[in-house]
C-alpha atoms as a PDB file:
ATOM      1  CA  UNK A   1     -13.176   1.498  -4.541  1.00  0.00           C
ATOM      2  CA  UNK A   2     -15.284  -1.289  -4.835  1.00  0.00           C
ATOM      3  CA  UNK A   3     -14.115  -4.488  -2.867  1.00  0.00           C
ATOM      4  CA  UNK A   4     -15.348  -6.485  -5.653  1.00  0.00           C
ATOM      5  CA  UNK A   5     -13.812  -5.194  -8.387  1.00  0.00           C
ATOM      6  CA  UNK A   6     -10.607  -5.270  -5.996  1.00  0.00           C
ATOM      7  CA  UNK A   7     -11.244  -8.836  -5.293  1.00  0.00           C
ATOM      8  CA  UNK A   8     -11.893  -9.362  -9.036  1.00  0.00           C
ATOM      9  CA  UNK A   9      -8.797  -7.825 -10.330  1.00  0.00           C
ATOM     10  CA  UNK A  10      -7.249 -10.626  -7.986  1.00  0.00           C
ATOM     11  CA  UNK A  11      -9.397 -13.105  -9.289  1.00  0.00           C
ATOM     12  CA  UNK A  12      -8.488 -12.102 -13.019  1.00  0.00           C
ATOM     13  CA  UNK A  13      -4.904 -12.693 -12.306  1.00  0.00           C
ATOM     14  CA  UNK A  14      -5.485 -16.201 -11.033  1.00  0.00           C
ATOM     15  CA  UNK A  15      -6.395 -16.911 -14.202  1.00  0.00           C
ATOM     16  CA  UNK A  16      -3.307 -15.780 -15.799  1.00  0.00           C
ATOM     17  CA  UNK A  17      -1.433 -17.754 -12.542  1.00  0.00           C
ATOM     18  CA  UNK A  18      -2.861 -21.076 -13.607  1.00  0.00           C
ATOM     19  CA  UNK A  19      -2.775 -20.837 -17.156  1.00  0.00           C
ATOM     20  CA  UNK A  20       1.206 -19.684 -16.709  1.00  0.00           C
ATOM     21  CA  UNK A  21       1.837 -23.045 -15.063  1.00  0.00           C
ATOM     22  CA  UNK A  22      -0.003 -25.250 -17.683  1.00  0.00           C
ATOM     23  CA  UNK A  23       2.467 -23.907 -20.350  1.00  0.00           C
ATOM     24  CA  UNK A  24       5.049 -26.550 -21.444  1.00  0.00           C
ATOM     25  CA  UNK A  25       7.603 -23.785 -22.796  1.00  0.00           C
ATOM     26  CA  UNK A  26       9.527 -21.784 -20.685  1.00  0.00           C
ATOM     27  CA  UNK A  27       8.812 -18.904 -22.487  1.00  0.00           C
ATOM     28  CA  UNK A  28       5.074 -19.147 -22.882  1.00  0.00           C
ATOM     29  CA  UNK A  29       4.852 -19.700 -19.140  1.00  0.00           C
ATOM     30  CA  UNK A  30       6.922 -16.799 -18.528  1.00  0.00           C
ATOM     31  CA  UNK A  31       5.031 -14.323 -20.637  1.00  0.00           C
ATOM     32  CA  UNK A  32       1.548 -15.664 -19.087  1.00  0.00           C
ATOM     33  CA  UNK A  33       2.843 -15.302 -15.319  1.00  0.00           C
ATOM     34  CA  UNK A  34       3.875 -11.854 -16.085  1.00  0.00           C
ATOM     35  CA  UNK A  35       0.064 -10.393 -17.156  1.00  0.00           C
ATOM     36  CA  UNK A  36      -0.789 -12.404 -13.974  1.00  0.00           C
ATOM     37  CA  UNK A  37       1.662 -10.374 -11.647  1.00  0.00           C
ATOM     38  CA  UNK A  38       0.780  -7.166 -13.396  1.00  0.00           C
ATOM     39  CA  UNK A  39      -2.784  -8.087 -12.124  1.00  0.00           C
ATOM     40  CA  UNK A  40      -1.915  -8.184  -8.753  1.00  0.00           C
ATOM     41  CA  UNK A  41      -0.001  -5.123  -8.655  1.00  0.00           C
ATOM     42  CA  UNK A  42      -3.021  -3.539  -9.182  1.00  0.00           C
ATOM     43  CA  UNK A  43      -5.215  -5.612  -6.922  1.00  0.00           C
ATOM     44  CA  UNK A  44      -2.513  -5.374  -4.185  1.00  0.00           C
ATOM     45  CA  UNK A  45      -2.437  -1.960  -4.360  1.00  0.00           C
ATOM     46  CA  UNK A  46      -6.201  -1.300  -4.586  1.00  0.00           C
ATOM     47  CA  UNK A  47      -6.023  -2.536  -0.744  1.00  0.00           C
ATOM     48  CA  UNK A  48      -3.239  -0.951   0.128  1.00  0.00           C
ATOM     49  CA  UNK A  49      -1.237  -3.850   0.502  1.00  0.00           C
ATOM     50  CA  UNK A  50       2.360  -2.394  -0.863  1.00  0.00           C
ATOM     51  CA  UNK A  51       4.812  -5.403  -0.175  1.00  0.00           C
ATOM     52  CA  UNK A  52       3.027  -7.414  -1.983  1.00  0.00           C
ATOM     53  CA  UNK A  53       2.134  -4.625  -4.614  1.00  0.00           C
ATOM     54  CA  UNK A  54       5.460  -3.849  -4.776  1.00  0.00           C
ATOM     55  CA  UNK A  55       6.929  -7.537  -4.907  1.00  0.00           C
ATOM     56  CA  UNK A  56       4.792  -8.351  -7.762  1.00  0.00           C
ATOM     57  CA  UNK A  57       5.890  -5.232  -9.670  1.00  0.00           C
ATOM     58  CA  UNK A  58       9.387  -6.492  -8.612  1.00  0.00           C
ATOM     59  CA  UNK A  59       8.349 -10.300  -9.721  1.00  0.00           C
ATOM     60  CA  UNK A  60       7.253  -8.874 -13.198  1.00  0.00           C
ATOM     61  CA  UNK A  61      10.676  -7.447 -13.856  1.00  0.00           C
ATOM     62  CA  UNK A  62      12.429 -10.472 -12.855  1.00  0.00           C
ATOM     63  CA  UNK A  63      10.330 -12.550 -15.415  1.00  0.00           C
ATOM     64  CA  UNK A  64      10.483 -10.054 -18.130  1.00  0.00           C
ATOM     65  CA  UNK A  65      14.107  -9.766 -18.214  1.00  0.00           C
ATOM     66  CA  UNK A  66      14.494 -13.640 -17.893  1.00  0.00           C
ATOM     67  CA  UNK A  67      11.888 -13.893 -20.738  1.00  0.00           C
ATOM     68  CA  UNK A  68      14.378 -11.670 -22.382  1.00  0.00           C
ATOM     69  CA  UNK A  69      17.632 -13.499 -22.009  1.00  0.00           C
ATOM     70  CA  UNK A  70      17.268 -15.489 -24.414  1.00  0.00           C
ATOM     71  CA  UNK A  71      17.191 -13.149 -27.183  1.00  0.00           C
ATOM     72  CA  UNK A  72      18.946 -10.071 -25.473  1.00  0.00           C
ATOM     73  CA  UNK A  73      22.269  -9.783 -24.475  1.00  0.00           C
ATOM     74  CA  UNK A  74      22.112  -7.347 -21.793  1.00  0.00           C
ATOM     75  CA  UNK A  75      19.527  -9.675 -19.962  1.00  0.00           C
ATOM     76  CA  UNK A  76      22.393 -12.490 -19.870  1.00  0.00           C
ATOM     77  CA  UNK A  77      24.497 -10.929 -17.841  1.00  0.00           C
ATOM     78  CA  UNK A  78      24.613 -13.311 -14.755  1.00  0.00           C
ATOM     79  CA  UNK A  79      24.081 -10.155 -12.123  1.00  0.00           C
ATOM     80  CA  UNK A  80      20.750 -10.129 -12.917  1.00  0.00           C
ATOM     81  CA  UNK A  81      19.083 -12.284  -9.955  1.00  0.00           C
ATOM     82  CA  UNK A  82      21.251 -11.059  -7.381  1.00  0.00           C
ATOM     83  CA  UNK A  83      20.235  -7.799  -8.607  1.00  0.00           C
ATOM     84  CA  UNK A  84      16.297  -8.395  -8.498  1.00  0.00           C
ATOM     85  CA  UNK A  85      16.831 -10.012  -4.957  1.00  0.00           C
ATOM     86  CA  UNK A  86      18.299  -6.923  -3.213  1.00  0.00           C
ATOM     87  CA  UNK A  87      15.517  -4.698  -5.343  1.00  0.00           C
ATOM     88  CA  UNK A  88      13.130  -7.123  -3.054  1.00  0.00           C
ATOM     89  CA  UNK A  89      15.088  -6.568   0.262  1.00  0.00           C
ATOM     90  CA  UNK A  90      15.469  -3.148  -0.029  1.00  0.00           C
ATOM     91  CA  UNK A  91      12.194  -2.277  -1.089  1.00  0.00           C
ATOM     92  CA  UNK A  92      10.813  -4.443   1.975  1.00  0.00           C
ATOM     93  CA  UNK A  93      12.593  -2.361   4.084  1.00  0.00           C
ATOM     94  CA  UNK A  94      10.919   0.668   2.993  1.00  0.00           C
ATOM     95  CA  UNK A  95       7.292  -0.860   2.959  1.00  0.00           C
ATOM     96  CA  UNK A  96       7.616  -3.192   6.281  1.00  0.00           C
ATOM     97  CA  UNK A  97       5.072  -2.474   8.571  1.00  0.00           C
ATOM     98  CA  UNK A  98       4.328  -5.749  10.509  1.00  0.00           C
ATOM     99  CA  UNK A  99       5.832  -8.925  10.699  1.00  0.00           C
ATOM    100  CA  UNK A 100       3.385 -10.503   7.779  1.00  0.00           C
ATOM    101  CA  UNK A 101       5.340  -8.006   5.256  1.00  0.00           C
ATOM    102  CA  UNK A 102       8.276 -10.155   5.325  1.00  0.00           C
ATOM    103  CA  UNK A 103       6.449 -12.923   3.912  1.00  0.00           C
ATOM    104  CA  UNK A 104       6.349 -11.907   0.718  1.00  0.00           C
ATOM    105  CA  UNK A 105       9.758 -10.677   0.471  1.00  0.00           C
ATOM    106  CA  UNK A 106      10.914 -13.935   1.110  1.00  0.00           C
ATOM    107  CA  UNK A 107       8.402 -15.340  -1.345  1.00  0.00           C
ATOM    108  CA  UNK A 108       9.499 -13.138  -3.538  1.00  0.00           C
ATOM    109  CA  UNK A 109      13.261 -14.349  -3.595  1.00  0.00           C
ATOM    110  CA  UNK A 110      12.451 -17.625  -4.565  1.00  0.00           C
ATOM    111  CA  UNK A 111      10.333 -16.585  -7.046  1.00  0.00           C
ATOM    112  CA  UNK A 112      13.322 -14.537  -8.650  1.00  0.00           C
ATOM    113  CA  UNK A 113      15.253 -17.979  -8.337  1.00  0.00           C
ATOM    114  CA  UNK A 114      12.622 -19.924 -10.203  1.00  0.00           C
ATOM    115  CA  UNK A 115      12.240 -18.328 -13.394  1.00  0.00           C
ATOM    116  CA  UNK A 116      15.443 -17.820 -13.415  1.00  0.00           C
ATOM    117  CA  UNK A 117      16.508 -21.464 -14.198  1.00  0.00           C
ATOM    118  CA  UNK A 118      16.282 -23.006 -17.909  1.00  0.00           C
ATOM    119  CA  UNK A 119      14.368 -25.774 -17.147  1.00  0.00           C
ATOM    120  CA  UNK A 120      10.513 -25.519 -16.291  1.00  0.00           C
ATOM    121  CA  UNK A 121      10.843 -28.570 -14.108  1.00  0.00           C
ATOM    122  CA  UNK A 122      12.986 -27.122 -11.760  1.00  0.00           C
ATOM    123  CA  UNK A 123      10.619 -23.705 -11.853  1.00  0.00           C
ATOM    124  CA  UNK A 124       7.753 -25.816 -10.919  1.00  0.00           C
ATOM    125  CA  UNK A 125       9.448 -27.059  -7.838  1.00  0.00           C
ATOM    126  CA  UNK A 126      11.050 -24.287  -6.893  1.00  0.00           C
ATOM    127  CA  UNK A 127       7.374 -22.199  -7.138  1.00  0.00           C
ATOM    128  CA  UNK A 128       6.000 -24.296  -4.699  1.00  0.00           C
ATOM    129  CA  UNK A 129       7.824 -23.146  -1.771  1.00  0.00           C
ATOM    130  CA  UNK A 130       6.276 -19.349  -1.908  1.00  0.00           C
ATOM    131  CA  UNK A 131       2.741 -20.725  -1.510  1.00  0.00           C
ATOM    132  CA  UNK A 132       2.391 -20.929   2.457  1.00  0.00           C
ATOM    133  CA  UNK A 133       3.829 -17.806   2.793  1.00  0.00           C
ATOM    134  CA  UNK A 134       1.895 -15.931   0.293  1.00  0.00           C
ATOM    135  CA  UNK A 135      -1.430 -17.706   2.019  1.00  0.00           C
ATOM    136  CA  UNK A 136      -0.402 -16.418   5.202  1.00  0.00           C
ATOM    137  CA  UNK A 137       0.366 -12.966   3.790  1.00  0.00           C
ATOM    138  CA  UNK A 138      -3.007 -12.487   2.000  1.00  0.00           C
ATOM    139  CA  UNK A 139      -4.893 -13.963   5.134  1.00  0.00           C
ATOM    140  CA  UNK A 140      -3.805 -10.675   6.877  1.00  0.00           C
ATOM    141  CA  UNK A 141      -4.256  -8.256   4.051  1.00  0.00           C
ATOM    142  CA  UNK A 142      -7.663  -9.652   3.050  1.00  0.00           C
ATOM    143  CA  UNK A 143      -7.271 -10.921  -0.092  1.00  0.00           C
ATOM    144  CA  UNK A 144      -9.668 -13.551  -0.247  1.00  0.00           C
ATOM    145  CA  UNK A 145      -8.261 -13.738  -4.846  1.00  0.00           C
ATOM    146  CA  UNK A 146      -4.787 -13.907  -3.265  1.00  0.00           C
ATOM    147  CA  UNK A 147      -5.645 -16.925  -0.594  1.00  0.00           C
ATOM    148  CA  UNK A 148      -8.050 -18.883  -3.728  1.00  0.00           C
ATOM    149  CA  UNK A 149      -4.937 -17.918  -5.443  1.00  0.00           C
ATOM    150  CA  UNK A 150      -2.182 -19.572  -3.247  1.00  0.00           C
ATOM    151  CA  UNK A 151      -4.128 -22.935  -3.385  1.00  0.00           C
ATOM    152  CA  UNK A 152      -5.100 -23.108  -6.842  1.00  0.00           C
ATOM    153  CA  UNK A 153      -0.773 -22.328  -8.008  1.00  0.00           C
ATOM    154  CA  UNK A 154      -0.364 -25.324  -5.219  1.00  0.00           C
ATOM    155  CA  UNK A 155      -3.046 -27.592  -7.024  1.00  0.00           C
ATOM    156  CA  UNK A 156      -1.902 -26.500 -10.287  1.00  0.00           C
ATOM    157  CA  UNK A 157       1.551 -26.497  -9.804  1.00  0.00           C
ATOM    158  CA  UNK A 158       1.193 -30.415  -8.666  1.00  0.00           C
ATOM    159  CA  UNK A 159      -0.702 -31.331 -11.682  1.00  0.00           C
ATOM    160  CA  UNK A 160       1.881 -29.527 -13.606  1.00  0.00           C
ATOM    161  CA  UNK A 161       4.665 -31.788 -12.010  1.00  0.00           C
ATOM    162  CA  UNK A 162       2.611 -34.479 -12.515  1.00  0.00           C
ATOM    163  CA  UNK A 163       1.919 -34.071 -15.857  1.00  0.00           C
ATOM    164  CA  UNK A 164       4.827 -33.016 -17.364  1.00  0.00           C
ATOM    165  CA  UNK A 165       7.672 -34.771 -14.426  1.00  0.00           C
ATOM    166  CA  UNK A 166       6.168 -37.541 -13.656  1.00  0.00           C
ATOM    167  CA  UNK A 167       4.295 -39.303 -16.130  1.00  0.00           C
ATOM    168  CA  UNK A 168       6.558 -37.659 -19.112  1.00  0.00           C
ATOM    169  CA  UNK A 169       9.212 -39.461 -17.265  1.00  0.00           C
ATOM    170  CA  UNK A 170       7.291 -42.748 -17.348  1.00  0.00           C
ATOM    171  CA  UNK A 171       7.085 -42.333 -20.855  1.00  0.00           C
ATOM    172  CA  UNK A 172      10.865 -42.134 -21.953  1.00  0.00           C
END
């Protein structure tokens, strides 16, 4: 396939990455980050990158049914993270090639932890500790969307924070 349109797809779900983080509801946030990691499933797998394919797929799951919780009752049950977070070990253990392919399964975890909380402060700050090891991870699969990517959730993550943690605080 064609390494731009690859690239592209990855480039396409940056844009659903930053816009999720500019949300102010939890659930707007949630249902914009989850078009974004559908994205990079594909993108991921286009370069045959399957941890991270298969995280993301993972990723989505764990947003949709937190999306859900609110208004289902079989997405309350409290099981639910610890369930996503061995879907993410065990599936790393079937895709780990190299060392790099435990980046994103640690990644991963946190992510499961963030949009798991209620409030979207404590998402923000728990997102930002993924970022250097999703850089490092798409440094050695070559994707050049998922490095642009990495720094742009870091930049926009931080205006996030400072937007809505910072100087919404200063206004109470």
């Amino acid at each position: 396939m064609n390494p731009i349109l690859i690239q592209g797809i990855g480039f396409l779900a940056l844009i659903f990455v930053i816009l999720s983080f500019q949300k102010k509801e939890r659930v707007t946030l949630l249902l914009v980050m989850f078009v974004g990691l559908l994205l990079f499933v594909l993108h991921y797998s286009l370069l045959g990158a399957w941890t991270g394919a298969l995280m993301n797929l993972i990723e989505a799951g764990v947003v949709f049914v937190s999306f859900k919780k609110e208004t289902a009752l079989w997405a309350k049950k409290s099981f639910w993270p610890y369930l996503f977070i061995v879907a993410y070990v065990l599936t790393g253990a079937l895709t780990l090639k190299s060392v790099p392919d435990i980046f994103p399964i640690i990644a991963q975890i946190f992510g499961a932890i963030a949009v798991w909380q209620k409030n979207p402060r404590t998402i923000r700050f728990i997102i930002l500790v993924p970022r250097p090891l999703w850089f490092g991870y798409n440094l050695i699969v070559g994707s050049y969307a998922g490095m642009v990517t990495e720094i742009v959730i870091l930049l926009s993550v931080f205006v996030s924070i400072v937007r809505f943690d910072i100087l919404h605080q200063a206004e109470k």
